[in-house]
C-alpha atoms as a PDB file:
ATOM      1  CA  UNK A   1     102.868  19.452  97.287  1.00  0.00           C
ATOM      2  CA  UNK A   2     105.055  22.944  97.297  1.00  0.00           C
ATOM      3  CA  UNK A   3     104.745  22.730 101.313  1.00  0.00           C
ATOM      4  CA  UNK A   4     104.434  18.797 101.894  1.00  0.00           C
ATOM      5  CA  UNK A   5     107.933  17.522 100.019  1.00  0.00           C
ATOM      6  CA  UNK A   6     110.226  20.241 101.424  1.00  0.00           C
ATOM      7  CA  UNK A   7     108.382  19.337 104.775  1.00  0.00           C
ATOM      8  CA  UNK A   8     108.708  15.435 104.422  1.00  0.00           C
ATOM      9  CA  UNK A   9     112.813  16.404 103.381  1.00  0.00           C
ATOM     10  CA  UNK A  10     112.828  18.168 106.647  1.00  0.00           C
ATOM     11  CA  UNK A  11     111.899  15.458 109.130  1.00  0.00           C
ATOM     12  CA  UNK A  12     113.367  12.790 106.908  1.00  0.00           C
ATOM     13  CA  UNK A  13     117.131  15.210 107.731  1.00  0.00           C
ATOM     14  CA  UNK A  14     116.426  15.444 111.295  1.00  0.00           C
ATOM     15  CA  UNK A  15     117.715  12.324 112.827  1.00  0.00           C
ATOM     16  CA  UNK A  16     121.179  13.239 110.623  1.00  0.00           C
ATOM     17  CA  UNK A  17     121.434  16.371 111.381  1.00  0.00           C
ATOM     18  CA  UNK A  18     120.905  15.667 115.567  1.00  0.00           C
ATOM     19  CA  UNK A  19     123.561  13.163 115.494  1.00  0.00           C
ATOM     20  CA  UNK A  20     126.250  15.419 113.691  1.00  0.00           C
ATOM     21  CA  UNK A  21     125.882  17.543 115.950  1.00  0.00           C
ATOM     22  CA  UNK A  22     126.031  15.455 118.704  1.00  0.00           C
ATOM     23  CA  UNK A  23     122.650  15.485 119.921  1.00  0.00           C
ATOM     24  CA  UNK A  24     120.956  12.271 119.693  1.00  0.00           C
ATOM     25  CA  UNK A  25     118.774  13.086 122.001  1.00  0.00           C
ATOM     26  CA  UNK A  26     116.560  15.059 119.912  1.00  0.00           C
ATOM     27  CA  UNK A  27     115.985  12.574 117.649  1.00  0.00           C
ATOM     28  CA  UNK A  28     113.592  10.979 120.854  1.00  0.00           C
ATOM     29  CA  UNK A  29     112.245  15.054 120.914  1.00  0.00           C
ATOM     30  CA  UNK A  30     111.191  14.691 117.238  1.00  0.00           C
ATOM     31  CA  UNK A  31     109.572  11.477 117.445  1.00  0.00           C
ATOM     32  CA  UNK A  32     107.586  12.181 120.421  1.00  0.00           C
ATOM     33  CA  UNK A  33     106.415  15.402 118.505  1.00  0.00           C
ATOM     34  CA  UNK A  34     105.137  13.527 115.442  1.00  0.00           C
ATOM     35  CA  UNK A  35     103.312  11.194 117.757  1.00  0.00           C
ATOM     36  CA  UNK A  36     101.847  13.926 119.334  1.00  0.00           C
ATOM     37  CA  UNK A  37     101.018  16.053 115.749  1.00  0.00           C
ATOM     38  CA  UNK A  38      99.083  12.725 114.891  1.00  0.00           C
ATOM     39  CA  UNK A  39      96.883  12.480 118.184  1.00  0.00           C
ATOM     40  CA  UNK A  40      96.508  16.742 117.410  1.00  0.00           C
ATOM     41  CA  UNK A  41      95.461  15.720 113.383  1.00  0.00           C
ATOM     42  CA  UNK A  42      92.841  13.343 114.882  1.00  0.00           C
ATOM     43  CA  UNK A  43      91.313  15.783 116.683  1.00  0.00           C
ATOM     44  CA  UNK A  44      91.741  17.872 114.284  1.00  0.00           C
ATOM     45  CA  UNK A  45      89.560  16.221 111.790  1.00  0.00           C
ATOM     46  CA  UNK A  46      86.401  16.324 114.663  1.00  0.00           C
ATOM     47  CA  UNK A  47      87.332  19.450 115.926  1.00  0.00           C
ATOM     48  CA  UNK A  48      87.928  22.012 112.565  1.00  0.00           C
ATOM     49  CA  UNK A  49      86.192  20.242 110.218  1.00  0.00           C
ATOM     50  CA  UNK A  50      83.341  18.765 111.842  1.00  0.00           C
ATOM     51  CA  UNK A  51      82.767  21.176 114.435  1.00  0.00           C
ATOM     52  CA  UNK A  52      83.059  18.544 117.576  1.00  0.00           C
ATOM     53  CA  UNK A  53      84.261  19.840 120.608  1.00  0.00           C
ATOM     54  CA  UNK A  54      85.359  16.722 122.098  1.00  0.00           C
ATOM     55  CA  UNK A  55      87.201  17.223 125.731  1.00  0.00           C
ATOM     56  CA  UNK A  56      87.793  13.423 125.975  1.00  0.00           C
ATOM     57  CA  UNK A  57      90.182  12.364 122.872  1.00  0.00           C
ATOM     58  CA  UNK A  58      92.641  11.587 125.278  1.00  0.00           C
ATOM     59  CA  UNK A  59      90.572   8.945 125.853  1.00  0.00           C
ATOM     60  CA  UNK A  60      91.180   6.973 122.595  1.00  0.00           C
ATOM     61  CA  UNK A  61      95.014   7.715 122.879  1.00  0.00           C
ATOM     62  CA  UNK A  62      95.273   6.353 126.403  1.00  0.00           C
ATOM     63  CA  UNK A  63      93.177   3.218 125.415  1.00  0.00           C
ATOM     64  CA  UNK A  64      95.474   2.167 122.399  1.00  0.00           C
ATOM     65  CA  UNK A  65      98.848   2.687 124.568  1.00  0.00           C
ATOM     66  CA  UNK A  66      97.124   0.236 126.841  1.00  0.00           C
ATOM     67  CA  UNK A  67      96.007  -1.844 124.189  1.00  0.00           C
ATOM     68  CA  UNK A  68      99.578  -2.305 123.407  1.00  0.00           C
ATOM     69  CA  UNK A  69     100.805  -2.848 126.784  1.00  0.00           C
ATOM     70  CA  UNK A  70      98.323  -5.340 127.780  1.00  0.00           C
ATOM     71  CA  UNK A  71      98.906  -7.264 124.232  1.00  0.00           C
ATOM     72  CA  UNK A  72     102.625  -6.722 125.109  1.00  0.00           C
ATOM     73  CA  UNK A  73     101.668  -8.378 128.690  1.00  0.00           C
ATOM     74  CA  UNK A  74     100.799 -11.438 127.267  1.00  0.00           C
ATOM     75  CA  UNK A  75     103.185 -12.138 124.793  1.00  0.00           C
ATOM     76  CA  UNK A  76     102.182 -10.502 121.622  1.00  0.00           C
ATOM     77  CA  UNK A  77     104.287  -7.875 120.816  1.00  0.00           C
ATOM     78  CA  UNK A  78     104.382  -7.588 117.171  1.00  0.00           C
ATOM     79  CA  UNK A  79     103.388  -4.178 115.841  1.00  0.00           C
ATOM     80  CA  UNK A  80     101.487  -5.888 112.577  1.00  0.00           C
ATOM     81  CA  UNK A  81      98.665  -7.296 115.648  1.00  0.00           C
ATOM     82  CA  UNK A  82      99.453  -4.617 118.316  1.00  0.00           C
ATOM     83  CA  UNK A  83      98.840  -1.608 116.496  1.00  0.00           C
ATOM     84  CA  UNK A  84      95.752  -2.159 114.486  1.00  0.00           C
ATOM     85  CA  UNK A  85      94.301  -3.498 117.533  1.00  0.00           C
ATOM     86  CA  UNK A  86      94.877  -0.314 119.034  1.00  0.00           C
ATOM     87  CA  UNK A  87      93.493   1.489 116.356  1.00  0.00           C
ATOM     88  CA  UNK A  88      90.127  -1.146 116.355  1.00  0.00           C
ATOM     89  CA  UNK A  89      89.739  -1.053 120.358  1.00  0.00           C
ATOM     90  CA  UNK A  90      89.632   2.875 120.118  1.00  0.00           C
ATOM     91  CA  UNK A  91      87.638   2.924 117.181  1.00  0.00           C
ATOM     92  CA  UNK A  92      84.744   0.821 118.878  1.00  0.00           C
ATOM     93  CA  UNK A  93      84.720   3.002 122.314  1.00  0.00           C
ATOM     94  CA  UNK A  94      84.467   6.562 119.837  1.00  0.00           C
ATOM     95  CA  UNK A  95      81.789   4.627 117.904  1.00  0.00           C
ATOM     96  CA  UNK A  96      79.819   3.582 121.131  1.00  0.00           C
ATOM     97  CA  UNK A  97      80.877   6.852 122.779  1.00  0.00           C
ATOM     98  CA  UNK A  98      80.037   8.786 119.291  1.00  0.00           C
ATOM     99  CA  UNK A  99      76.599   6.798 119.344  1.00  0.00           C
ATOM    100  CA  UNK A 100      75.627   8.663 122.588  1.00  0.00           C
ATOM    101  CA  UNK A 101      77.376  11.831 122.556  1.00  0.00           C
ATOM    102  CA  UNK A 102      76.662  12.934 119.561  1.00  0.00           C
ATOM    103  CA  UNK A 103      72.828  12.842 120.297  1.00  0.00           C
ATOM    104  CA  UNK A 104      73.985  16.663 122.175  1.00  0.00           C
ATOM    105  CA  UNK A 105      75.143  19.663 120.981  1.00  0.00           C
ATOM    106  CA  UNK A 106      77.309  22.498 122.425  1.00  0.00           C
ATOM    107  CA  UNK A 107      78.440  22.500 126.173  1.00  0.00           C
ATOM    108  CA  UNK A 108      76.586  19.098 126.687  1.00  0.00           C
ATOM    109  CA  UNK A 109      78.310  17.202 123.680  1.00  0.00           C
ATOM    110  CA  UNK A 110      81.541  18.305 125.926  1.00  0.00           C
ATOM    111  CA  UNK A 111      80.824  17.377 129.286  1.00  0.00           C
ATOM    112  CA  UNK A 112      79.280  13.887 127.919  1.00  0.00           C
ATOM    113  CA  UNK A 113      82.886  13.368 125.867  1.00  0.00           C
ATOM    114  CA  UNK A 114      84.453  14.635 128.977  1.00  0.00           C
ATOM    115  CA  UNK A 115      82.100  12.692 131.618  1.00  0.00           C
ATOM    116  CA  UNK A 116      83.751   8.854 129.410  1.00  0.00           C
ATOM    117  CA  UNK A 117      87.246  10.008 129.139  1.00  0.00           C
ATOM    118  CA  UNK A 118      86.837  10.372 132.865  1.00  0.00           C
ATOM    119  CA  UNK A 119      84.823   7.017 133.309  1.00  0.00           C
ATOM    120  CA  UNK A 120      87.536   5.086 131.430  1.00  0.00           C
ATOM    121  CA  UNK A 121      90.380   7.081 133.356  1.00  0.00           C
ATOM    122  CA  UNK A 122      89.043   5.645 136.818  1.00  0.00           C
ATOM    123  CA  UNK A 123      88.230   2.370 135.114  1.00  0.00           C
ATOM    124  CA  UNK A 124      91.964   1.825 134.097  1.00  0.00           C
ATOM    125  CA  UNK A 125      93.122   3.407 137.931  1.00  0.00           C
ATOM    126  CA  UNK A 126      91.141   0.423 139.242  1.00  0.00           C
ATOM    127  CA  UNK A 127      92.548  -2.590 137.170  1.00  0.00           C
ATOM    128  CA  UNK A 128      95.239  -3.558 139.808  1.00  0.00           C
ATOM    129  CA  UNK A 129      96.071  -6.239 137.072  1.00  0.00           C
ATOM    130  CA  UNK A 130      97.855  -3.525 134.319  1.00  0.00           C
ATOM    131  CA  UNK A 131      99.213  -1.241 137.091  1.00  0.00           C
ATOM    132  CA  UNK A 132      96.082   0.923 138.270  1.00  0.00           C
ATOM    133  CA  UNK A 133      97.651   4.059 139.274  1.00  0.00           C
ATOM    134  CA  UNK A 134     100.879   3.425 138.859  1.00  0.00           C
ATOM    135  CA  UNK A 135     100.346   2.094 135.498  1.00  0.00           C
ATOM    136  CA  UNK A 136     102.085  -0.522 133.210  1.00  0.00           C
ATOM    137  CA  UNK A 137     106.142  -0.525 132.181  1.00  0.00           C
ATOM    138  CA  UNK A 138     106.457  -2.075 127.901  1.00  0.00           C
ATOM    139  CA  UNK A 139     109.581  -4.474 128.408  1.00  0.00           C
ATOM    140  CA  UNK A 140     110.263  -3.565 124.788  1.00  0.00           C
ATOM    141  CA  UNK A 141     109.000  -1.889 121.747  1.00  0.00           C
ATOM    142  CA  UNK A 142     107.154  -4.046 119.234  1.00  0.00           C
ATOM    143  CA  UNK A 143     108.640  -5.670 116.908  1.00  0.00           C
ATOM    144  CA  UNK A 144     107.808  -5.207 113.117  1.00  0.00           C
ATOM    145  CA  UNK A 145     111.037  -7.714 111.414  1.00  0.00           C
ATOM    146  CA  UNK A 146     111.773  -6.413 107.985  1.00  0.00           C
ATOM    147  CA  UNK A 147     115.258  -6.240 109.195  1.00  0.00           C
ATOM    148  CA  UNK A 148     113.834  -3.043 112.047  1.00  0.00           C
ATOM    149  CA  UNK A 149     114.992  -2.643 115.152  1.00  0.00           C
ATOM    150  CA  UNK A 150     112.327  -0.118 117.312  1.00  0.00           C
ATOM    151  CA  UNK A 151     114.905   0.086 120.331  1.00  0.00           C
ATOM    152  CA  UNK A 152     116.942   2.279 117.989  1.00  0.00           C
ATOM    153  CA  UNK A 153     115.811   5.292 117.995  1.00  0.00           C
ATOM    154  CA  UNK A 154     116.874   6.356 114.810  1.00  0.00           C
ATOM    155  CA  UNK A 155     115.210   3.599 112.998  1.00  0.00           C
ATOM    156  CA  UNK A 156     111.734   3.996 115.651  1.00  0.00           C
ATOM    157  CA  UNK A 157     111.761   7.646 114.137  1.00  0.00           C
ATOM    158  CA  UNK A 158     111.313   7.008 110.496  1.00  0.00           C
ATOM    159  CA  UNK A 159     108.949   4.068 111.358  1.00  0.00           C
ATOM    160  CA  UNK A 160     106.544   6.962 113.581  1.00  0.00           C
ATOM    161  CA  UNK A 161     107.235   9.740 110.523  1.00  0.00           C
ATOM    162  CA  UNK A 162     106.663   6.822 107.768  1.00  0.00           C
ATOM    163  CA  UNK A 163     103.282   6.101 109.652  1.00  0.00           C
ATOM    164  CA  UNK A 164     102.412   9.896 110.558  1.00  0.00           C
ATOM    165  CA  UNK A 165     102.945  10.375 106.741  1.00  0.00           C
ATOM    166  CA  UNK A 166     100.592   8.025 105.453  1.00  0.00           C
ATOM    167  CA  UNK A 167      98.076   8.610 108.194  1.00  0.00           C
ATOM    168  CA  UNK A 168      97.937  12.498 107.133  1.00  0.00           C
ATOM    169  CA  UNK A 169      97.850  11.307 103.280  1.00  0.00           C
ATOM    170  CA  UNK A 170      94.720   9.707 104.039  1.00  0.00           C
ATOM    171  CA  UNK A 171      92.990  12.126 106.349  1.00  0.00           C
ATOM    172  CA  UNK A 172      94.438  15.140 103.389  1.00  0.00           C
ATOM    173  CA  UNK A 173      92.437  12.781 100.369  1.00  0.00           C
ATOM    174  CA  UNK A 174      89.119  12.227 102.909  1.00  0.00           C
ATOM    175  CA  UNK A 175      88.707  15.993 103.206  1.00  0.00           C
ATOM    176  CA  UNK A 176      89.281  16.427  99.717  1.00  0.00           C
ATOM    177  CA  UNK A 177      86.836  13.376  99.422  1.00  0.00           C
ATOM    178  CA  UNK A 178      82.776  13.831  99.095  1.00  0.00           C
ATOM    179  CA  UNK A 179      83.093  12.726 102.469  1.00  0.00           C
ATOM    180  CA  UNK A 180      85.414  15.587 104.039  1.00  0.00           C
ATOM    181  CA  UNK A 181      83.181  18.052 102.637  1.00  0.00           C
ATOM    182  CA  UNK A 182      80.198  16.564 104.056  1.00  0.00           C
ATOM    183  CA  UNK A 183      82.053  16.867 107.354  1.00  0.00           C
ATOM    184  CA  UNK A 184      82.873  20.391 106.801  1.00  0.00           C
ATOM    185  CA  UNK A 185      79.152  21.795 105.490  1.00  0.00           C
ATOM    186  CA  UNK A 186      77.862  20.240 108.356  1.00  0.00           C
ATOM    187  CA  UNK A 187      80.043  21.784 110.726  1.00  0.00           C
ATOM    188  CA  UNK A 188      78.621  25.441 108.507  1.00  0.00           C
ATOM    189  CA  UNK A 189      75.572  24.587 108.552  1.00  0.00           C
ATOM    190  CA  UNK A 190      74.629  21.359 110.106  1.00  0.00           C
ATOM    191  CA  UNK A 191      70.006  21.715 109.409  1.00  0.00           C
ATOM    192  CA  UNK A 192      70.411  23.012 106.135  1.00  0.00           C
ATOM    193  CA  UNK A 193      72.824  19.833 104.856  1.00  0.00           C
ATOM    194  CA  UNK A 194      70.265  17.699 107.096  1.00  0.00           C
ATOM    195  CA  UNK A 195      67.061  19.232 105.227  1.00  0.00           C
ATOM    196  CA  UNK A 196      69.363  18.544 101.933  1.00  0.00           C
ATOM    197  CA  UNK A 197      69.208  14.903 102.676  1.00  0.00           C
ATOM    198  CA  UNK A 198      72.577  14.069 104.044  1.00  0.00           C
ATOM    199  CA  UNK A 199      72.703  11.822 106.692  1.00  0.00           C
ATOM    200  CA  UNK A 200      74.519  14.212 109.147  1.00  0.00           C
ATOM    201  CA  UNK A 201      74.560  11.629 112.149  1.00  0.00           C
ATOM    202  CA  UNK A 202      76.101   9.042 110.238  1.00  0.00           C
ATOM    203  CA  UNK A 203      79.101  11.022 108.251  1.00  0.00           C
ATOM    204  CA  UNK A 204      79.562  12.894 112.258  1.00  0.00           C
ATOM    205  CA  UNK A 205      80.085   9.449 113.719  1.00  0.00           C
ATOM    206  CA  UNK A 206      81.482   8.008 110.925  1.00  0.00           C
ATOM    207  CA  UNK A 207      84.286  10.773 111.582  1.00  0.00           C
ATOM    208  CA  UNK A 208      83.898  10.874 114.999  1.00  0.00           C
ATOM    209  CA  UNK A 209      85.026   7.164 114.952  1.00  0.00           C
ATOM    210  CA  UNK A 210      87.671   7.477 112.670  1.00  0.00           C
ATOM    211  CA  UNK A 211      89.406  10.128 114.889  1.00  0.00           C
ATOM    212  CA  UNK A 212      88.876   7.510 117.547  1.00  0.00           C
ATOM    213  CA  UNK A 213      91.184   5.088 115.262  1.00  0.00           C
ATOM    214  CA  UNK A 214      93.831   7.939 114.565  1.00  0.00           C
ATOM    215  CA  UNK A 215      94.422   8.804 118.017  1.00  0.00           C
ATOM    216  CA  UNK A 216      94.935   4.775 119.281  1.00  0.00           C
ATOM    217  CA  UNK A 217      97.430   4.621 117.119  1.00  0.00           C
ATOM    218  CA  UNK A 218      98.611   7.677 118.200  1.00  0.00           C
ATOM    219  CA  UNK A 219      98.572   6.202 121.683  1.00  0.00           C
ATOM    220  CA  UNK A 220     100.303   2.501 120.278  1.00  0.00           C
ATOM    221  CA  UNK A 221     103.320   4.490 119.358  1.00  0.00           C
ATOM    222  CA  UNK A 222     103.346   6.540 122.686  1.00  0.00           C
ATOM    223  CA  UNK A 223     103.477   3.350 124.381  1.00  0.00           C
ATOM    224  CA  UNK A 224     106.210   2.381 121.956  1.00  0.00           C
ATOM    225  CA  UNK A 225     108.467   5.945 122.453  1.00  0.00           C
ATOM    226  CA  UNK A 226     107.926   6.359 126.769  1.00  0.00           C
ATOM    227  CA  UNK A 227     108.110   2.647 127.436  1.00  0.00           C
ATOM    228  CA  UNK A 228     105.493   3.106 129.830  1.00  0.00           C
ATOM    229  CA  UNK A 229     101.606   3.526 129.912  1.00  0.00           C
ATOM    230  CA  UNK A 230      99.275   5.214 132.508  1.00  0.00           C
ATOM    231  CA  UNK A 231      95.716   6.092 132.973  1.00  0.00           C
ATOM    232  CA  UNK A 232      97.257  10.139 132.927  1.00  0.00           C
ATOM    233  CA  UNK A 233      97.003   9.195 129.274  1.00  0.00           C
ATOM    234  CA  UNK A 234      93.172   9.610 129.492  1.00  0.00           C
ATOM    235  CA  UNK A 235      92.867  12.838 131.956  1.00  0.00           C
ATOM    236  CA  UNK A 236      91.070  15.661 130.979  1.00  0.00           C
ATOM    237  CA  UNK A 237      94.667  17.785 130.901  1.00  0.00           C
ATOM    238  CA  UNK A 238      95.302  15.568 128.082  1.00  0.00           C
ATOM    239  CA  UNK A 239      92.261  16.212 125.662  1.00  0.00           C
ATOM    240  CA  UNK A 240      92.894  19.562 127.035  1.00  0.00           C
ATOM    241  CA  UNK A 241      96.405  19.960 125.933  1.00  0.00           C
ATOM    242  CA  UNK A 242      96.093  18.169 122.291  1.00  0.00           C
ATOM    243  CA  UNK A 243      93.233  20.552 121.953  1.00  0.00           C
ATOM    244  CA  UNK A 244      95.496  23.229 122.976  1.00  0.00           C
ATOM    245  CA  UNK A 245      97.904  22.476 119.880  1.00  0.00           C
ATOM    246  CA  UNK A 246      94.977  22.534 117.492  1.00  0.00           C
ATOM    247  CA  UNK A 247      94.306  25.783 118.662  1.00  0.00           C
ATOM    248  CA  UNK A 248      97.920  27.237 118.619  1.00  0.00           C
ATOM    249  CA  UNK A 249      98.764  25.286 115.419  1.00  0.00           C
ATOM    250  CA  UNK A 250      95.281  26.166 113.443  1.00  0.00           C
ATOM    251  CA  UNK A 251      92.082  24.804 114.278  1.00  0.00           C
ATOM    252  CA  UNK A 252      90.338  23.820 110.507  1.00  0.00           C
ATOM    253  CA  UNK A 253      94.114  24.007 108.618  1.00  0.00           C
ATOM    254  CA  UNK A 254      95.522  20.563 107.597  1.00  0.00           C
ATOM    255  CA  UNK A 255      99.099  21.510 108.956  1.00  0.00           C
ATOM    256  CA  UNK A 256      97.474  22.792 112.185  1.00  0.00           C
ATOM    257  CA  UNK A 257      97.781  19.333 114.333  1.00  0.00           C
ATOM    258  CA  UNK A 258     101.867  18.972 113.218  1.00  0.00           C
ATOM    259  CA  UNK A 259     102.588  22.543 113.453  1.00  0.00           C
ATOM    260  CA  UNK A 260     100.787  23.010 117.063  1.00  0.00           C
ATOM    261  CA  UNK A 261     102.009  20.439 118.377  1.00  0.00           C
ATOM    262  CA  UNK A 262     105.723  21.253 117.482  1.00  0.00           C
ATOM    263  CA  UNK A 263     104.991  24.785 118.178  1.00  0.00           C
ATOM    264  CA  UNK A 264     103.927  23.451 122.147  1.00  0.00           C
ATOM    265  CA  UNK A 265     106.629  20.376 122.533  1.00  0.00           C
ATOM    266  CA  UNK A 266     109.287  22.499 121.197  1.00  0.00           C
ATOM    267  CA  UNK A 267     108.810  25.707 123.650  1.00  0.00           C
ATOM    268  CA  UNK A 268     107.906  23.300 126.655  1.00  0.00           C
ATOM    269  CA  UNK A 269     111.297  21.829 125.963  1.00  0.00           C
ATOM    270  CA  UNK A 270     113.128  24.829 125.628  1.00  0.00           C
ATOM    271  CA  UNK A 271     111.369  26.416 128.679  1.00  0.00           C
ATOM    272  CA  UNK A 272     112.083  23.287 130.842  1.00  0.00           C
ATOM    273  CA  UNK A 273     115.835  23.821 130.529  1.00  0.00           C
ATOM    274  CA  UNK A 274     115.639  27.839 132.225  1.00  0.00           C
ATOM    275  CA  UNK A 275     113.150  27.274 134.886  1.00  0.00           C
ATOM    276  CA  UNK A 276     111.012  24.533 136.964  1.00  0.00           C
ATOM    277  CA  UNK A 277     108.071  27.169 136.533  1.00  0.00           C
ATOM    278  CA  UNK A 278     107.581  26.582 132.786  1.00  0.00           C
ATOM    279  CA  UNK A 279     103.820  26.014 132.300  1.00  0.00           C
ATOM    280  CA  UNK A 280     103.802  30.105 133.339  1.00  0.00           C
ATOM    281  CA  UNK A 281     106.387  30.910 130.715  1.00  0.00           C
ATOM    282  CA  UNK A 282     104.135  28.553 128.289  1.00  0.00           C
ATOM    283  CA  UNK A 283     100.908  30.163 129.157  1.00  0.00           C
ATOM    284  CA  UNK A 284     102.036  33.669 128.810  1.00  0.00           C
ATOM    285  CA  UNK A 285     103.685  32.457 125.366  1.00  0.00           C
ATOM    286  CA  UNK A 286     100.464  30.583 124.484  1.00  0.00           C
ATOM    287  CA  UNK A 287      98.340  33.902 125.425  1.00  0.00           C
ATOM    288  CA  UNK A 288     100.759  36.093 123.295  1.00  0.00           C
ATOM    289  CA  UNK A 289     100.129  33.915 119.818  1.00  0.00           C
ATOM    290  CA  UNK A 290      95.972  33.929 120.541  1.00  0.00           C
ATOM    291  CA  UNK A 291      96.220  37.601 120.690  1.00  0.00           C
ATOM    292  CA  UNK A 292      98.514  37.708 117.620  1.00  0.00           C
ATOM    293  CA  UNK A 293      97.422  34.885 115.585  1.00  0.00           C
ATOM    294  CA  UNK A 294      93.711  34.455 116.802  1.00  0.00           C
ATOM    295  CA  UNK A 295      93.227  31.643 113.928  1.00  0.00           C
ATOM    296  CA  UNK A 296      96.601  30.045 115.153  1.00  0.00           C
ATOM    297  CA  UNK A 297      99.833  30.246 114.098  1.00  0.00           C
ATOM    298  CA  UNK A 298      99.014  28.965 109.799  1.00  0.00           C
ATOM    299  CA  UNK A 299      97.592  32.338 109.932  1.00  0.00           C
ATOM    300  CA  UNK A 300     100.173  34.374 110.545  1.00  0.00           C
ATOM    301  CA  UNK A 301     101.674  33.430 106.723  1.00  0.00           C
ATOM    302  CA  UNK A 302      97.995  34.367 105.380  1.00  0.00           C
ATOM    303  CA  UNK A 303      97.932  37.673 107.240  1.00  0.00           C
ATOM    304  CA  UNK A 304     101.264  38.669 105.955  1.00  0.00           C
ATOM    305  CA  UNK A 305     100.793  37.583 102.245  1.00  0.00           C
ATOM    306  CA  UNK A 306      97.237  40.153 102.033  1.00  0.00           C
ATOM    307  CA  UNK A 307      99.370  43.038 104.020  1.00  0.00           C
ATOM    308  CA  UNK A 308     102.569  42.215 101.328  1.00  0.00           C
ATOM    309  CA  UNK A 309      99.578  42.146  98.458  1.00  0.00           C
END
């Protein structure tokens, strides 16, 4: 609670605070960075607490932004149908995906997760009928009445931070649940919590699936913020990048998905706006914090409270 309300004050000042001084534009910034920090929590919850290296979870983001776009396609564009269906058509591909994949371990559990992001990329390239390659333009955000309007952006931004807040509420109480640390002594120790009598492949795809669910609706309000939906939603680049913002944020820290994935939106946009050869300036940035923060950047506070101790 001492980090989470002073946080949640934060974001709730930011859209504000952008237009007073006279840069609206960041208010689109900070929504697209709490969209992202929920795809990064997803992964989070498979990748630092259960141990899942999953190169595909781009997969699940891609397939709820399409969800919504095809819904949006024909006709239905509330967000009260559009974005639990996102969240139910990701969940069943990470269940059937989890089913298989999680039958491996190590570098075969990734290049299986890796080998159906890929599948499904190529699948929605080929489906002439949503835009194949050149993928599929949202005439309008969804509409959710209560008196909202998603074209503003002001008012899309507290509906993405009201949603990001309860979605990391409930991910926070299932870790603290018997449940999250299930998850997280299997990821220790995943034959001696088997041998205890926990059924290990059921709580892993029982997670696995859930971060399936998180990142659709990750991907319904990416739909929602670009306009727009592609199959580059689903490349590898993409799994590769959220996982890159676990990393950089904290892989196995609750904070590490939001604070990664502002950490990476926030330099890409300031590097954007000095030079067209950014993704150096990133990677050399990105290189410096792995050397300095090896456990990402939530470290950095621990390291300096035991050297102030």
């Amino acid at each position: 609670m001492a980090v989470a309300l002073p946080l949640l004050l934060a974001l709730l000042l930011v859209p504000p605070v952008a237009l007073a001084l006279g840069e609206g534009f960041y208010i689109g910034v900070a929504s697209r960075v709490l969209v992202f920090a929920l795809a990064a929590t997803s992964l989070n919850l498979i990748l630092g607490f259960g141990g899942m290296v999953s190169f595909g979870h781009a997969a699940f983001v891609g397939l709820g932004a399409y969800t919504v776009g095809i819904l949006m396609q024909s006709g239905v564009v509330s967000g009260w149908v559009a974005w639990p269906a996102a969240m139910l058509v990701a969940g069943l591909f990470a269940l059937v995906i989890g089913a298989i994949s999680l039958r491996t371990q190590g570098v075969y559990f990734i290049m299986i997760t890796l080998a159906f992001a890929q599948m499904l990329f190529y699948l929605m390239v080929s489906l002439k009928a949503y835009g194949g390659e050149d993928g599929l333009s949202l005439p309008s955000r969804s509409h959710l009445g209560l008196g909202l309007d998603l074209s503003n952006d002001t008012q899309f931004y507290y509906v993405v931070l009201a949603v990001f807040a309860l979605a990391f509420v409930a991910v926070q109480r299932l870790l603290n649940a018997r449940f999250g640390h299930v998850l997280q002594g299997v990821r220790e120790n995943e034959q001696r919590m088997h041998a205890l009598g926990f059924p290990v492949m059921r709580v892993k795809l029982a997670a696995f699936t859930l971060a399936g669910a998180l990142a659709g609706l990750a991907g319904a309000l990416l739909a929602n913020q670009g306009g727009f939906v592609s199959p580059s939603l689903m490349q590898w680049s993409q799994s590769g990048m959220l996982m890159v913002m676990c990393i950089l944020g904290g892989v196995g820290h609750l904070y590490g998905g939001l604070v990664g994935a502002a950490a990476f939106l926030l330099i890409e946009e300031v590097l954007v706006a000095y030079t067209i050869h950014w993704q150096f300036g990133l990677g050399a940035l990105l290189l410096l914090v792995v050397l300095v923060a090896p456990n990402g950047l939530l470290s950095l506070g621990r390291r300096w409270a035991l050297r102030k101790g």
